[in-house]
N, C-alpha and C. Protein backbone atom coordinates (compact mmCIF):
# COMPACT_ATOMS: atom_id res chain seq x y z
N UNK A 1 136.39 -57.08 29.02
CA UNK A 1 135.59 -57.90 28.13
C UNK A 1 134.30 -57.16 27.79
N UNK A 2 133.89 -56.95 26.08
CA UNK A 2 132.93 -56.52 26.09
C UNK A 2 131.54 -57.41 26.22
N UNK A 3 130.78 -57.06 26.83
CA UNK A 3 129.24 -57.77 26.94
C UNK A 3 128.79 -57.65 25.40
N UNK A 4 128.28 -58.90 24.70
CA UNK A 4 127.86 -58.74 23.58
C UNK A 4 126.00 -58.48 23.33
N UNK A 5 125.24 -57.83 23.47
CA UNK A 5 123.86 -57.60 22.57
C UNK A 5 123.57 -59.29 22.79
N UNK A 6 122.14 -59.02 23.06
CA UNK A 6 121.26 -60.99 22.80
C UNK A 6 120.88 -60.59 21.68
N UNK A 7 121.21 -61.92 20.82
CA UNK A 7 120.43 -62.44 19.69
C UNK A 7 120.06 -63.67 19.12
N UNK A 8 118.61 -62.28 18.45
CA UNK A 8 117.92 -63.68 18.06
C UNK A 8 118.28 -64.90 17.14
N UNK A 9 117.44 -65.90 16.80
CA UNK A 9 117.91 -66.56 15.73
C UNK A 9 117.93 -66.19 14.50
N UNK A 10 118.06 -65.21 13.78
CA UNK A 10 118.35 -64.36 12.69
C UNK A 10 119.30 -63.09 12.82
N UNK A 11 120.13 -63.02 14.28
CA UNK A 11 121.53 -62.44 13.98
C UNK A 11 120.97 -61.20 14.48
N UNK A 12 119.93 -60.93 14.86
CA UNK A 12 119.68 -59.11 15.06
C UNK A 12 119.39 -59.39 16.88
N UNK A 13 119.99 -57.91 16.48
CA UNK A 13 119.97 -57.82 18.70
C UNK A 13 118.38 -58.09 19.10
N UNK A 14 118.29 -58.29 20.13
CA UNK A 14 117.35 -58.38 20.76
C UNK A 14 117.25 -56.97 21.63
N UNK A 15 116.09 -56.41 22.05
CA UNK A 15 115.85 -55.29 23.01
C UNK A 15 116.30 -55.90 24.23
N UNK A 16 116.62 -54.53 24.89
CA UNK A 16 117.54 -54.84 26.39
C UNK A 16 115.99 -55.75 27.51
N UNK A 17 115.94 -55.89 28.73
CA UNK A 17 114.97 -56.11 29.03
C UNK A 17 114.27 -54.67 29.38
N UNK A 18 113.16 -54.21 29.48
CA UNK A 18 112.45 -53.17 29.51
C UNK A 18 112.54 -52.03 28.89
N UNK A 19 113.23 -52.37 27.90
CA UNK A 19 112.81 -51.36 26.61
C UNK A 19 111.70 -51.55 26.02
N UNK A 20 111.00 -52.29 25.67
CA UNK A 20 109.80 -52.40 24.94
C UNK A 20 109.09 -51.65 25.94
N UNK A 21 109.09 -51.16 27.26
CA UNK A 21 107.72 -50.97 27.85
C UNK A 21 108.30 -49.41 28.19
N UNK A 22 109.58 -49.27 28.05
CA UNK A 22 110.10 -47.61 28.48
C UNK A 22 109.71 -46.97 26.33
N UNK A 23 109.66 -47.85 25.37
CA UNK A 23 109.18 -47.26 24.51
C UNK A 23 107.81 -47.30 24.66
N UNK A 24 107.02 -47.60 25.27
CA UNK A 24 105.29 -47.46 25.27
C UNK A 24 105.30 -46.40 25.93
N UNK A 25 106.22 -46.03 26.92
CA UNK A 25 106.39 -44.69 27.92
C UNK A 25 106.62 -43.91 27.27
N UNK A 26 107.77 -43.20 26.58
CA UNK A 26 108.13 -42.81 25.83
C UNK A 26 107.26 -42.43 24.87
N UNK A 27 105.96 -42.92 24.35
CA UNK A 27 105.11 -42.98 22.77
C UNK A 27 104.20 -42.65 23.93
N UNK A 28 103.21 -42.69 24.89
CA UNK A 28 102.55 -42.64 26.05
C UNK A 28 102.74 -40.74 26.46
N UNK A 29 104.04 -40.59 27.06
CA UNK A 29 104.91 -39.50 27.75
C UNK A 29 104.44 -38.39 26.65
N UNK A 30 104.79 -38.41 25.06
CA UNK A 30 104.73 -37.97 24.30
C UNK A 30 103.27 -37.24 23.81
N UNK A 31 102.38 -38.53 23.88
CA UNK A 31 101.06 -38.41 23.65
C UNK A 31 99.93 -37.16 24.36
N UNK A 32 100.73 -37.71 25.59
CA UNK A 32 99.36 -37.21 26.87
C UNK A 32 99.97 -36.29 27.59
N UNK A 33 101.25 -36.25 27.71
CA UNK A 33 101.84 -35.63 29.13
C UNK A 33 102.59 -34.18 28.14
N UNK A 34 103.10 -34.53 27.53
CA UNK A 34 103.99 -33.01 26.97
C UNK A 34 102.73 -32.23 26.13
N UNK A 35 101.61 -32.62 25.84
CA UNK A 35 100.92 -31.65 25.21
C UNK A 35 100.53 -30.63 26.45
N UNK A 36 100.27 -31.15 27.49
CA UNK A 36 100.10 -30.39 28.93
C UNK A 36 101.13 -29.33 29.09
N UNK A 37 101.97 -29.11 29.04
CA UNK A 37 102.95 -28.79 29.06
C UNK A 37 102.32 -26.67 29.84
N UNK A 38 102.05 -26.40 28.29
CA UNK A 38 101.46 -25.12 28.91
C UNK A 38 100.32 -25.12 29.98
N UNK A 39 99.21 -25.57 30.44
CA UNK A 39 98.66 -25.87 31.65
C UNK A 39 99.32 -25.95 32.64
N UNK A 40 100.57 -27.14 32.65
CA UNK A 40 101.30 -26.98 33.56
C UNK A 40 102.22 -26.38 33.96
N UNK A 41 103.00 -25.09 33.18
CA UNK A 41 103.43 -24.34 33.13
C UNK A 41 102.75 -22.98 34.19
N UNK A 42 101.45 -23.20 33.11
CA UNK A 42 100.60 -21.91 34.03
C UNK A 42 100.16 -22.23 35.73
N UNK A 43 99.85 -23.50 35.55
CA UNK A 43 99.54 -24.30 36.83
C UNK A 43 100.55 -24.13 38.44
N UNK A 44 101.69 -24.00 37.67
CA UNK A 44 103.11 -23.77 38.60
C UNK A 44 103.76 -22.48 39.01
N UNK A 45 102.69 -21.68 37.62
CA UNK A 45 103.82 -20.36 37.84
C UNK A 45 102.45 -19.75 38.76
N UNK A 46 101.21 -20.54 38.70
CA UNK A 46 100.08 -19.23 39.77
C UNK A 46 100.52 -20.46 41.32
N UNK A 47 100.90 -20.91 40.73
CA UNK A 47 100.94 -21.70 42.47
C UNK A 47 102.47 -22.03 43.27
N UNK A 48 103.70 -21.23 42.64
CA UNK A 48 104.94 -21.38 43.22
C UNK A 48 105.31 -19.76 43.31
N UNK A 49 105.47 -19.25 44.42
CA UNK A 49 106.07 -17.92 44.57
C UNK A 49 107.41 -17.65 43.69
N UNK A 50 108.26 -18.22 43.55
CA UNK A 50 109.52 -18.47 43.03
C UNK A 50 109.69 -18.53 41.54
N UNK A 51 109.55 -17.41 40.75
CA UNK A 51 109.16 -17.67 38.83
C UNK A 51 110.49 -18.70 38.51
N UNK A 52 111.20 -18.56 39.63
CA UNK A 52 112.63 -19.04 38.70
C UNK A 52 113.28 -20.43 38.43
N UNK A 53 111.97 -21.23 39.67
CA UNK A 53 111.98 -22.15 39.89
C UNK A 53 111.27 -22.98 39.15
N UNK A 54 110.44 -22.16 38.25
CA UNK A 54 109.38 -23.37 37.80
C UNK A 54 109.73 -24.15 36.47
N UNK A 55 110.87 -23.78 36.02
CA UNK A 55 111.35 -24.95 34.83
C UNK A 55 111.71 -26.43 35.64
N UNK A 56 112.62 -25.93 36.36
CA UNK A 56 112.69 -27.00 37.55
C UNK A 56 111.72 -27.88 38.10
N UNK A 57 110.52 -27.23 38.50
CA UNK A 57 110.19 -27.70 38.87
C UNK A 57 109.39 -28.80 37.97
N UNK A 58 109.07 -28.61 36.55
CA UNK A 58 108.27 -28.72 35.50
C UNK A 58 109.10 -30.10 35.27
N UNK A 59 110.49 -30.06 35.53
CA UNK A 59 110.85 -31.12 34.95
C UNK A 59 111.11 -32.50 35.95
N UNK A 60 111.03 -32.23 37.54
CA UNK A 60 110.91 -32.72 38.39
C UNK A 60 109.64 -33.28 38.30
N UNK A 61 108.42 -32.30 37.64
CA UNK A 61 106.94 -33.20 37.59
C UNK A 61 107.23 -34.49 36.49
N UNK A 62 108.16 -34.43 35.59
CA UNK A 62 108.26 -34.92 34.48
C UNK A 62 108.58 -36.42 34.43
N UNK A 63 109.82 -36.01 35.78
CA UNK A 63 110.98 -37.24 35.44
C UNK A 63 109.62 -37.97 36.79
N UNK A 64 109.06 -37.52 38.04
CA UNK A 64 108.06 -38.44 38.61
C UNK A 64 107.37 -39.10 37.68
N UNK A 65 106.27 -38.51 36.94
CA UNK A 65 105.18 -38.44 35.99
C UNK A 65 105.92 -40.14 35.12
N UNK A 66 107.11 -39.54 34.89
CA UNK A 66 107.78 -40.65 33.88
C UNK A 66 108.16 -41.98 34.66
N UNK A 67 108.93 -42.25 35.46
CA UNK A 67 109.13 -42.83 36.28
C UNK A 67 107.75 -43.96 37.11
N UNK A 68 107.00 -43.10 37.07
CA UNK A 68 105.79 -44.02 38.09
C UNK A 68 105.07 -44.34 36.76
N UNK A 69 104.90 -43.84 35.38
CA UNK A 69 104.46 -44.36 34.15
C UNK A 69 105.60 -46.13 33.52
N UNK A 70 107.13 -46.35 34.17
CA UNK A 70 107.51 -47.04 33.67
C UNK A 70 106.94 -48.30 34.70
N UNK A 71 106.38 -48.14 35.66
CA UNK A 71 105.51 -49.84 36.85
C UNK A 71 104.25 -49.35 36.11
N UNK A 72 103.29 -48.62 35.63
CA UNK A 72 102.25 -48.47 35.23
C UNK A 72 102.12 -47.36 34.55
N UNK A 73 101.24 -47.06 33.31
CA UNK A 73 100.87 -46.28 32.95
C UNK A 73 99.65 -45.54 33.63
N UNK A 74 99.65 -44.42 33.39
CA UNK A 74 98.26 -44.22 34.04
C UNK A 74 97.21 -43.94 33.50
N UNK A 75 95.80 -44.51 33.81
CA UNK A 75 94.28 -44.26 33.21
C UNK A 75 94.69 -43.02 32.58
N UNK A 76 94.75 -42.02 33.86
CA UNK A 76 94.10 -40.37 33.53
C UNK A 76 95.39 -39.75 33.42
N UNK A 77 95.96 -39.20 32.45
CA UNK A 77 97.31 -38.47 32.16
C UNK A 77 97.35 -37.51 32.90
N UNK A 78 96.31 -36.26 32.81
CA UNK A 78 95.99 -35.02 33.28
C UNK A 78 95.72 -35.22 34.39
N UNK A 79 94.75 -35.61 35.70
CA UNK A 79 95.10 -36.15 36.45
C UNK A 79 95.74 -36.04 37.14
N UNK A 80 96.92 -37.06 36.74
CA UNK A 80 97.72 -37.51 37.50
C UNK A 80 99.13 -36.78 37.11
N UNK A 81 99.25 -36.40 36.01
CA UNK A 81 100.13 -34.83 35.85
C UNK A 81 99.89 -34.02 36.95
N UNK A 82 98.54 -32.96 37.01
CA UNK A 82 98.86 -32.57 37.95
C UNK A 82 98.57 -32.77 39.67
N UNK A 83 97.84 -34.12 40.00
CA UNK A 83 98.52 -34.37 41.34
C UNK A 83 99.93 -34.46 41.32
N UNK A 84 100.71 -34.93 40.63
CA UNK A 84 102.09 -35.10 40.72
C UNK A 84 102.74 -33.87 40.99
N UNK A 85 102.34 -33.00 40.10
CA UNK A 85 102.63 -31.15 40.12
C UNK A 85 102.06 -31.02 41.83
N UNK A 86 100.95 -31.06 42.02
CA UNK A 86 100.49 -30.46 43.37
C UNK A 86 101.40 -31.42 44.80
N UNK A 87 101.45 -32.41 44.51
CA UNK A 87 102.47 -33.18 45.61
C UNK A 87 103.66 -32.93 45.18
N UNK A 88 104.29 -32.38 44.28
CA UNK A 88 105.62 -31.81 44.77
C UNK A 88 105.73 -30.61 45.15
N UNK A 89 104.62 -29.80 44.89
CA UNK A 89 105.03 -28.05 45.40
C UNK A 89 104.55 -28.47 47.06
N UNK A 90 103.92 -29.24 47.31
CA UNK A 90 103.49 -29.63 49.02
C UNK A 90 104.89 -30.00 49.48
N UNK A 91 105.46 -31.26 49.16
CA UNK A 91 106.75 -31.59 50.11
C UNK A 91 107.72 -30.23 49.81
N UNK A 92 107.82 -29.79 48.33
CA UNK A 92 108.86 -28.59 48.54
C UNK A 92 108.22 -27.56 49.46
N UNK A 93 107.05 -27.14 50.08
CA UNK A 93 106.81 -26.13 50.98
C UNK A 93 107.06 -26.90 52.37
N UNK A 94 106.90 -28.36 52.79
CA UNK A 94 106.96 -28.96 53.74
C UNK A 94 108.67 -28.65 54.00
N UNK A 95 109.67 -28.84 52.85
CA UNK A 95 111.19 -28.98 52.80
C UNK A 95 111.52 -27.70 53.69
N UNK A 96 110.48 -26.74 52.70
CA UNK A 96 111.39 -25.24 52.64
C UNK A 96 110.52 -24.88 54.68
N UNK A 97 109.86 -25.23 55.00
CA UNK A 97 109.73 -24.74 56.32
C UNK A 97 109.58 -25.87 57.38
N UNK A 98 110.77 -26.98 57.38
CA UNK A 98 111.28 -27.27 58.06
C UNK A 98 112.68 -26.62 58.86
N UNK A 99 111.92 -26.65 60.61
CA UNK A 99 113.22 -25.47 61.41
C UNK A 99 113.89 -26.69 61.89
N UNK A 100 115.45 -26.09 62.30
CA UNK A 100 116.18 -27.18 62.93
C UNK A 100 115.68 -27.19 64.53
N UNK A 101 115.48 -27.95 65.13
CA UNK A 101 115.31 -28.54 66.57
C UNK A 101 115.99 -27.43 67.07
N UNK A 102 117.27 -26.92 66.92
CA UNK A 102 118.53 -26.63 67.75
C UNK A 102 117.92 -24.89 67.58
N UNK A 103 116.73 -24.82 66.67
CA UNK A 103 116.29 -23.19 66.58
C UNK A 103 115.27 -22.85 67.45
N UNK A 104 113.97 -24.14 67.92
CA UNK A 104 113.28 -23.50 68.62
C UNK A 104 113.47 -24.51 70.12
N UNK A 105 113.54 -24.03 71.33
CA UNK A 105 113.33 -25.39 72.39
C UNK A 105 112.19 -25.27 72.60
N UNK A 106 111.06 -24.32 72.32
CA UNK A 106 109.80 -24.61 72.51
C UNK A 106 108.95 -24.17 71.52
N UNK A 107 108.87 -25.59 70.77
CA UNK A 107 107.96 -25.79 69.41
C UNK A 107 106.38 -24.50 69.70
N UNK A 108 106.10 -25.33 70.62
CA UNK A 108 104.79 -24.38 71.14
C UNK A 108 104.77 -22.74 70.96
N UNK A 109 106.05 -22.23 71.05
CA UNK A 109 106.15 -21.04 70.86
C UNK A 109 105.93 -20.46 69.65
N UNK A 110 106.01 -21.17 68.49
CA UNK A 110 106.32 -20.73 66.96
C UNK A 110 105.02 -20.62 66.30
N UNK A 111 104.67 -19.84 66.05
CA UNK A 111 103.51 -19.52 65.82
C UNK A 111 103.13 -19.90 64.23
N UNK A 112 103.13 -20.92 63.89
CA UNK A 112 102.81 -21.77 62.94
C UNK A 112 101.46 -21.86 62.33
N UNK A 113 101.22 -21.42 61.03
CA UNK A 113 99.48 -20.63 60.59
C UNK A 113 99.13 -22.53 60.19
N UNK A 114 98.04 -22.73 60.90
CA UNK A 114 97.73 -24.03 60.15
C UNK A 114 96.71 -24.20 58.97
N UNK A 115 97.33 -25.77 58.61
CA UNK A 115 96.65 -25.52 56.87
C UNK A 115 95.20 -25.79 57.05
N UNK A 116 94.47 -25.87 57.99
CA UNK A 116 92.98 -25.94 58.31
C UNK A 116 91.98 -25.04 57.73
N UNK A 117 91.47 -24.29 56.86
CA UNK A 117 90.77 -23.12 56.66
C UNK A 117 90.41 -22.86 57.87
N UNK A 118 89.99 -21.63 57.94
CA UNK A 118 89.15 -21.17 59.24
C UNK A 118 87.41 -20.93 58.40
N UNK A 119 86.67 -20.98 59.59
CA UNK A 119 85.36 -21.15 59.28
C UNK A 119 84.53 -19.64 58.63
N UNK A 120 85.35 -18.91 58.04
CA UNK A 120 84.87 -17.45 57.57
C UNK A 120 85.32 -18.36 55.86
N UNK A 121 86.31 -19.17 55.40
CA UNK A 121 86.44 -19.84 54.05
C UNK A 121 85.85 -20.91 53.95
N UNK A 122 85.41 -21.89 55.07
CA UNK A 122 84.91 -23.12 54.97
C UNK A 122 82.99 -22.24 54.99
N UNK A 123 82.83 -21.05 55.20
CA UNK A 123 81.52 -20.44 54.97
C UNK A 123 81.42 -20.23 53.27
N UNK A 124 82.39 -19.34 53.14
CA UNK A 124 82.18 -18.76 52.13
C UNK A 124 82.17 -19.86 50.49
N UNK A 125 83.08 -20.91 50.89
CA UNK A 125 83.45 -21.88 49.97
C UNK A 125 81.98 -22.70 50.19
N UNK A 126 81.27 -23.07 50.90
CA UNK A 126 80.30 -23.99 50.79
C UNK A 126 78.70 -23.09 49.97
N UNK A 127 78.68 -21.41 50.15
CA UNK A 127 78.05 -21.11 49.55
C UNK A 127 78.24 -20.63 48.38
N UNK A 128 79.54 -20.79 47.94
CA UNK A 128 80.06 -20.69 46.22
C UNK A 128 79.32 -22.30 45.44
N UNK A 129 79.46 -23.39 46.88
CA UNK A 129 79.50 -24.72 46.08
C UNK A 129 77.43 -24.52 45.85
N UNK A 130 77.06 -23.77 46.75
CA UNK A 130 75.49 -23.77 46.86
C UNK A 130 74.93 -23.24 45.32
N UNK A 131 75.94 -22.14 45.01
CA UNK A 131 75.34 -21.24 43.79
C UNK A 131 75.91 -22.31 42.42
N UNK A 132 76.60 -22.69 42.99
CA UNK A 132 76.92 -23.85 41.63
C UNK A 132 75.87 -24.67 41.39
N UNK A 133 75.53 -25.23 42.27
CA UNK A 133 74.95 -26.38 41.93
C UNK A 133 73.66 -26.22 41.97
N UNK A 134 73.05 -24.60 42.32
CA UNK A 134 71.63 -24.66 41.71
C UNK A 134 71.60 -23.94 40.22
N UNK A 135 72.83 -23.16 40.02
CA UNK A 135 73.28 -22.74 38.00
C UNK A 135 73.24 -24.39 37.72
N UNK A 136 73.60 -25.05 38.56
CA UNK A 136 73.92 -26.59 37.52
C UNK A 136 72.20 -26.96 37.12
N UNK A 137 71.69 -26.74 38.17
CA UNK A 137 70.05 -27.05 38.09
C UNK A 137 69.38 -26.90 37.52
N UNK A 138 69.96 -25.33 37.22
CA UNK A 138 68.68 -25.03 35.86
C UNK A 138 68.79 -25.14 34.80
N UNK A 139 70.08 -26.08 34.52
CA UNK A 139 70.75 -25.93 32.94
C UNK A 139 69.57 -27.33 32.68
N UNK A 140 69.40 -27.10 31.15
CA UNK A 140 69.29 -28.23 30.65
C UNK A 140 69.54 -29.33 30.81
N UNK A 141 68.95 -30.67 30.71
CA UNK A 141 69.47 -32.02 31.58
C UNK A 141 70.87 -32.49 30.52
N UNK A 142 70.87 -32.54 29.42
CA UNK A 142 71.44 -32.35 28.50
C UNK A 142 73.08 -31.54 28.67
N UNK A 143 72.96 -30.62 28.52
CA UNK A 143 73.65 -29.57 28.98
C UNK A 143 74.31 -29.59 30.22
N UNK A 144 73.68 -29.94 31.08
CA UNK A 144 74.27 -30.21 32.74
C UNK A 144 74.95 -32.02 32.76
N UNK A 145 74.21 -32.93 31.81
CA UNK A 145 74.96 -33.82 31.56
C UNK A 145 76.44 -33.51 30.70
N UNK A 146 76.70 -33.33 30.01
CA UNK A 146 77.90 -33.40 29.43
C UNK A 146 79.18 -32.00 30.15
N UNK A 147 78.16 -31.35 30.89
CA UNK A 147 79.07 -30.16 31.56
C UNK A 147 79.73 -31.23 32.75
N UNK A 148 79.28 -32.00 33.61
CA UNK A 148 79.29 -32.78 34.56
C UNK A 148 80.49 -33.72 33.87
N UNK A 149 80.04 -34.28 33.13
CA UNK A 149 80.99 -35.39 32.21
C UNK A 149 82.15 -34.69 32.45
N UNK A 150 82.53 -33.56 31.32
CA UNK A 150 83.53 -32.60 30.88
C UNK A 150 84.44 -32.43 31.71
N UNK A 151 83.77 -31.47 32.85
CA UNK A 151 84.69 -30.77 34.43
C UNK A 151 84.77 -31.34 35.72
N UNK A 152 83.82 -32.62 35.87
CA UNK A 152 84.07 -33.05 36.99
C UNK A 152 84.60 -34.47 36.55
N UNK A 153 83.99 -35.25 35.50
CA UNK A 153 85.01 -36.85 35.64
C UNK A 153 85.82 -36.55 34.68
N UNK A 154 85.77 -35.48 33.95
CA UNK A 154 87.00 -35.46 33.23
C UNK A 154 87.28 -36.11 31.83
N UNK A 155 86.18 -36.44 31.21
CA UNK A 155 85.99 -37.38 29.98
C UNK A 155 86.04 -36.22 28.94
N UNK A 156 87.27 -36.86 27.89
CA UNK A 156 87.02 -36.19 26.63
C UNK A 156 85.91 -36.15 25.99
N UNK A 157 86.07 -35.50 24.69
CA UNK A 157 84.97 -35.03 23.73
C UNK A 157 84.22 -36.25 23.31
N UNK A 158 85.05 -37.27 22.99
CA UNK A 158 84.73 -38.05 22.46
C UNK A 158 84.30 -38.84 22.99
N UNK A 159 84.86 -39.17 24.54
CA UNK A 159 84.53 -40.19 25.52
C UNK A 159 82.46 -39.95 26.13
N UNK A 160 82.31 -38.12 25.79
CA UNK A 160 81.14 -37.79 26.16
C UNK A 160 80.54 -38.51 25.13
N UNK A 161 80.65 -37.83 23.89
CA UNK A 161 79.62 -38.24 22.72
C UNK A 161 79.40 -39.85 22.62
N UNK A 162 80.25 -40.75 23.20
CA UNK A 162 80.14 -42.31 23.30
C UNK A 162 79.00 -42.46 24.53
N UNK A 163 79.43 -41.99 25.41
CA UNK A 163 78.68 -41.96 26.88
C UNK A 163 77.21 -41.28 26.95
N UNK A 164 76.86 -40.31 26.05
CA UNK A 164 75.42 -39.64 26.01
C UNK A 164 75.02 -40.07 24.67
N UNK A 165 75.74 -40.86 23.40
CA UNK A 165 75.02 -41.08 22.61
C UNK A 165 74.77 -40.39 21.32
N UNK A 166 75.81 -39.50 21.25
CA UNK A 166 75.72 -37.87 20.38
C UNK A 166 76.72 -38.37 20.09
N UNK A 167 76.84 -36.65 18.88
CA UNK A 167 77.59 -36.63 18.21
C UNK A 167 78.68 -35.67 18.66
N UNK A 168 80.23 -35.89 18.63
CA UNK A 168 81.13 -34.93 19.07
C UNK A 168 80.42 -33.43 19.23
N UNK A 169 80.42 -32.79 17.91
CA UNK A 169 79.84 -31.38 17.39
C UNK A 169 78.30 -31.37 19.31
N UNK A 170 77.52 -32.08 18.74
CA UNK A 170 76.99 -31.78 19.69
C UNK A 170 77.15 -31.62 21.03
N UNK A 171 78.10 -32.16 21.45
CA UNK A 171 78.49 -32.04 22.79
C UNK A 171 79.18 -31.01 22.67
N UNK A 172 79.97 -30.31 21.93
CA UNK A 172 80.60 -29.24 21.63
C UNK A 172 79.62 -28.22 22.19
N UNK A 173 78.27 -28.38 20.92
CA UNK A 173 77.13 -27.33 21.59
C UNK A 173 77.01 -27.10 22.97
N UNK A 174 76.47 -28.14 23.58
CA UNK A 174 75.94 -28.76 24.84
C UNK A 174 76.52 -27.69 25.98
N UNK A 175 78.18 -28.13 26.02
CA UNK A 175 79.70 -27.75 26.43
C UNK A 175 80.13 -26.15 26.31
N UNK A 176 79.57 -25.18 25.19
CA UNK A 176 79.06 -24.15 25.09
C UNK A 176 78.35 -22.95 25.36
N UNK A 177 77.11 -23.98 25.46
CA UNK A 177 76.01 -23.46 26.03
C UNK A 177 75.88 -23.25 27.59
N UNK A 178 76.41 -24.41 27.89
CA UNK A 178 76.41 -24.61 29.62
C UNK A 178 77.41 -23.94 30.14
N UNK A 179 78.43 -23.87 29.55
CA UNK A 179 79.17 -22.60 30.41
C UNK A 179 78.88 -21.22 30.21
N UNK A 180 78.34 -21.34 29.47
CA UNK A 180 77.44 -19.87 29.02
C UNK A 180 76.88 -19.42 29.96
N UNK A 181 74.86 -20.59 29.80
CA UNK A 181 74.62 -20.17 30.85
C UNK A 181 75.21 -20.01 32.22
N UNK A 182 76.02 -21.28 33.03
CA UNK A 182 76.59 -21.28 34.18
C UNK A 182 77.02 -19.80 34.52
N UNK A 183 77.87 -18.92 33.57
CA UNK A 183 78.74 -17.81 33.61
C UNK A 183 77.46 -16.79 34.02
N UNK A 184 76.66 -16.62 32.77
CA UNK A 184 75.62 -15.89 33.26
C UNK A 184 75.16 -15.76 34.54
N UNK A 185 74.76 -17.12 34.92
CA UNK A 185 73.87 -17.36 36.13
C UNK A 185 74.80 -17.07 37.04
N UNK A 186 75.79 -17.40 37.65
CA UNK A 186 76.86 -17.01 38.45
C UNK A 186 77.54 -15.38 38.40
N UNK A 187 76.99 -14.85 37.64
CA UNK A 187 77.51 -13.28 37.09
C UNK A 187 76.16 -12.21 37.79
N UNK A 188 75.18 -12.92 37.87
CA UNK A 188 73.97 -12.74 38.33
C UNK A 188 73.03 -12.21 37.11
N UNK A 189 73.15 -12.58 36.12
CA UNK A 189 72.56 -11.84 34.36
C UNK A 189 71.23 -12.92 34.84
N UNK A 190 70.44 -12.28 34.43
CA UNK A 190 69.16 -12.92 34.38
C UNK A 190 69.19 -14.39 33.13
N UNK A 191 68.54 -15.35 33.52
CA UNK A 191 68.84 -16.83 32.24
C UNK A 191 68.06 -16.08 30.92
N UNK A 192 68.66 -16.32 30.21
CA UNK A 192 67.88 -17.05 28.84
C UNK A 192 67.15 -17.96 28.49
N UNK A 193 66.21 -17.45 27.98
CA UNK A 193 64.96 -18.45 27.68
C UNK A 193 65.66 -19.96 26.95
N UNK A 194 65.04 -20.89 27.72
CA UNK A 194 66.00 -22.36 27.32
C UNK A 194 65.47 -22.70 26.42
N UNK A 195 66.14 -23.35 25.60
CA UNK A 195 65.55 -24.16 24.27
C UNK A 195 66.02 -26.02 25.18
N UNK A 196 64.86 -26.51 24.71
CA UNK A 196 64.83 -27.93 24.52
C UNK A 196 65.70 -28.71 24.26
N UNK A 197 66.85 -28.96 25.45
CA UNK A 197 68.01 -29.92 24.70
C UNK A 197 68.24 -31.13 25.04
């Protein structure tokens, strides 16, 4: 027996149940997530030893990405693209160096590198974060505002120019300038005389 299509009172099918919201996914998926595509491409191929793996893996970020978008969409596309990317190359390294029981009888023996930094990177990383954030200091308030916006919460162009009050173009400047200087200052080039922003 075939199952017949619901319809409405004018004779036309009705959508299955959760199609209307796998097409917002779908128009959503399209929007935010496949323009990523090359980021995440590059994102996988500097962070998976394996070149051969990373279509695979790209599409494993995809069908998650898609999947946890059909109970919710998410705020932040990018984001949450690539945590999704970074928690699957973790369980696939967790997969790939799991030993069988029956290989070691004494765990203790296996000389297992742990994921802890050691305190020669937890040095060196806290005085990279030191030189940042006094280049962040001397930038313009301006300038260090919308750089802040940009790379750390992650707000588009547009989302800045709403949020500081400007105009796109100008935050463009702003966005410009500040990685400019930042680059400089971090390169060790002496600053440029600041203009008023």
């Amino acid at each position: 027996m075939v199952k017949r299509p619901d319809i409405d009172w004018e004779g036309a099918a009705v959508n299955p149940p959760g199609a209307e919201q796998a097409a917002r996914v779908d128009a959503w998926f399209e929007e935010h997530v496949l323009p990523l595509e090359a980021s995440l491409m590059q994102f996988l191929e500097r962070n998976w030893r394996n070149a051969s793996d990373v279509s695979d893996l790209r599409q494993e970020v995809y069908v998650r990405v898609y999947q946890a978008a059909l109970k919710q969409i998410p705020e932040k596309p990018r984001q949450f693209l690539f945590a999704t990317a970074r928690n699957l190359l973790i369980d696939r390294v967790r997969h790939e160096s799991v030993i069988p029981i029956e290989a070691a009888s004494d765990l203790e023996s296996l000389e297992i590198a742990s994921d802890v930094p050691g305190p020669e990177h937890a040095a060196i990383a806290r005085d990279e974060l030191r030189r940042l954030q006094a280049a962040l200091d001397h930038l313009p308030p301006r300038c260090r505002q919308a750089l802040v916006l940009a790379r750390i919460e992650d707000l588009s162009r547009t989302e800045i120019a709403r949020t500081m009050g400007i105009a796109e173009i100008t935050v463009s400047q702003y966005l410009t300038q500040g990685i400019c200087a930042l680059a400089d200052t971090l390169a060790g080039k002496p600053p440029k005389p600041r203009r008023k922003t």
